[in-house]
N, C-alpha and C. Protein backbone atom coordinates (compact mmCIF):
# COMPACT_ATOMS: atom_id res chain seq x y z
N UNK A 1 0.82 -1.18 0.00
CA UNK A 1 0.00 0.00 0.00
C UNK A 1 0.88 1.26 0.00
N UNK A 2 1.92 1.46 0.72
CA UNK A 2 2.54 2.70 1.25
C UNK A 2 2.85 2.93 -0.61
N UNK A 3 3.83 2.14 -1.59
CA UNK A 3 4.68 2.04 -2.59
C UNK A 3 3.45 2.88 -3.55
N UNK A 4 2.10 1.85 -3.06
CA UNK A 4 1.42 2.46 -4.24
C UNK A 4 0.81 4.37 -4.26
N UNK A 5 1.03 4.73 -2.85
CA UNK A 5 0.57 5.72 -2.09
C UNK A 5 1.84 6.54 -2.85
N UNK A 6 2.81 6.08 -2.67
CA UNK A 6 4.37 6.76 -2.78
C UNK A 6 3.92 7.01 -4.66
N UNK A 7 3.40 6.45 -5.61
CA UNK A 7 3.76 6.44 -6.77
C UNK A 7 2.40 7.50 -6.96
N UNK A 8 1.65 7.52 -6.64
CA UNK A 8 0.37 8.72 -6.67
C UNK A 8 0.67 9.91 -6.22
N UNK A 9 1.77 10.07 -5.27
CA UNK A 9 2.64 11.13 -4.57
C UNK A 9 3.45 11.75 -5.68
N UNK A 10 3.95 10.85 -6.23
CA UNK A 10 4.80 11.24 -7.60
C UNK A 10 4.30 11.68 -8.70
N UNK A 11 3.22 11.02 -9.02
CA UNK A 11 2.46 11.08 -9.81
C UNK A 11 1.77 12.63 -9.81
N UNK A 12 1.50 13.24 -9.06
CA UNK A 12 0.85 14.77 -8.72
C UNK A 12 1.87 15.66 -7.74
N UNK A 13 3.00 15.08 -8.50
CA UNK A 13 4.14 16.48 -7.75
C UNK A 13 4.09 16.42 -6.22
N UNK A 14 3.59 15.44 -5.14
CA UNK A 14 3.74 15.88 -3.99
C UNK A 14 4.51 15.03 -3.48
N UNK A 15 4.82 15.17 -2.20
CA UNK A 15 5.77 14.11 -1.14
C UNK A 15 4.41 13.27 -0.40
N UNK A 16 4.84 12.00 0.05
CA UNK A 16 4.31 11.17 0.16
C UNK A 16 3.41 11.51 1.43
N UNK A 17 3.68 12.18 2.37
CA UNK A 17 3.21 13.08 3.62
C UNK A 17 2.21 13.99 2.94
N UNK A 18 2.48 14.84 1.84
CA UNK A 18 1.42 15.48 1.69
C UNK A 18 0.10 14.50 1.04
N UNK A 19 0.55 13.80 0.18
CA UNK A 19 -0.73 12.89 -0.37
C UNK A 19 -1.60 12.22 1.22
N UNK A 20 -0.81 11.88 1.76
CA UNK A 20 -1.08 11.72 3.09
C UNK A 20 -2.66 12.77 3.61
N UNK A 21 -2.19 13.54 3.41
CA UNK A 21 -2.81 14.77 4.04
C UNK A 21 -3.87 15.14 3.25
N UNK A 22 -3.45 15.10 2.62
CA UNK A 22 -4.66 15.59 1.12
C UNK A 22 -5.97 14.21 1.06
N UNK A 23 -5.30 12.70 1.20
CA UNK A 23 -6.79 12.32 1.51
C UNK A 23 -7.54 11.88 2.58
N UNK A 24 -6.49 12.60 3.61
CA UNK A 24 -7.59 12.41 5.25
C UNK A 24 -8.65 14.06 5.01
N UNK A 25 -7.45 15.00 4.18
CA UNK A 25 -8.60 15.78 4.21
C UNK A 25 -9.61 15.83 3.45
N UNK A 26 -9.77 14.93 2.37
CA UNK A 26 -10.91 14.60 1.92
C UNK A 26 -11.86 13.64 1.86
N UNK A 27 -11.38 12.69 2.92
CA UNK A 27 -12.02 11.93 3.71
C UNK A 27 -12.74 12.14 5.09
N UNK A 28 -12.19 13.95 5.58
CA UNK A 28 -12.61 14.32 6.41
C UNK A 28 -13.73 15.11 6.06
N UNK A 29 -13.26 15.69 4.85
CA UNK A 29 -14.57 16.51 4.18
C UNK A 29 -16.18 15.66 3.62
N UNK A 30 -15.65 14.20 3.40
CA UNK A 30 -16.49 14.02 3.04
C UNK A 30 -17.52 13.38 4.17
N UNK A 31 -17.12 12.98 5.47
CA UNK A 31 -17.21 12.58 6.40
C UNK A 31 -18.31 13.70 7.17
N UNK A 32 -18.15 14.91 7.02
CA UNK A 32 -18.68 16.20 7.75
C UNK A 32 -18.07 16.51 8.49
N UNK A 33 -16.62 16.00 8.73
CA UNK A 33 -15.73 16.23 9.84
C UNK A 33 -14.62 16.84 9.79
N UNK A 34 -14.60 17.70 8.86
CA UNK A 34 -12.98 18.51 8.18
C UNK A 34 -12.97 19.90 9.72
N UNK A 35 -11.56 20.00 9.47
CA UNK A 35 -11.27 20.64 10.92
C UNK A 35 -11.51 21.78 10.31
N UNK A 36 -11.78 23.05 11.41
CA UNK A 36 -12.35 24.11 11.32
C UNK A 36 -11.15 24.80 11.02
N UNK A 37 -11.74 26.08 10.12
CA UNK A 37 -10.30 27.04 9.16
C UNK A 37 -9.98 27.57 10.55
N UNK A 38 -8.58 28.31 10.71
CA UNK A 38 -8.04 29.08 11.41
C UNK A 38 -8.95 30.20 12.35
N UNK A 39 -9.37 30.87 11.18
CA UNK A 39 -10.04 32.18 11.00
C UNK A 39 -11.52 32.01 11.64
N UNK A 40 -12.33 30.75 11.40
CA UNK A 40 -13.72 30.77 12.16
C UNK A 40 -13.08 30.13 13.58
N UNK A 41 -12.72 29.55 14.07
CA UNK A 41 -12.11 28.86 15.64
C UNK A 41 -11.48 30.57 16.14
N UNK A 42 -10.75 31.32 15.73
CA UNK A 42 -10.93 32.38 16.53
C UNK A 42 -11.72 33.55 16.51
N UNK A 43 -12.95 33.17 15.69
CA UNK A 43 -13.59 34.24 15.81
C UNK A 43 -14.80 34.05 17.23
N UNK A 44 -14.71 32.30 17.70
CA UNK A 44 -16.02 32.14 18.62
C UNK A 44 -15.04 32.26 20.07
């Protein structure tokens, strides 16, 4: 899994950490659970 993760990383210019990142966050988004922007968490 990681190799094939690593070649999709390559595949779209990123490091293997960012692909990482990119589909928890769209697994978080799709979930209803994506973390709140910067900017609304200090506005409450």
């Amino acid at each position: 899994m990681l190799e094939s993760l690593r070649r999709w990383a390559e595949d779209e210019l990123r490091s293997t950490n960012s692909q990482i990142e990119v589909l928890l966050l769209k697994a978080l988004k799709e979930a209803g659970r994506q973390p709140k922007r910067k900017d609304e968490s200090e506005s409450k």
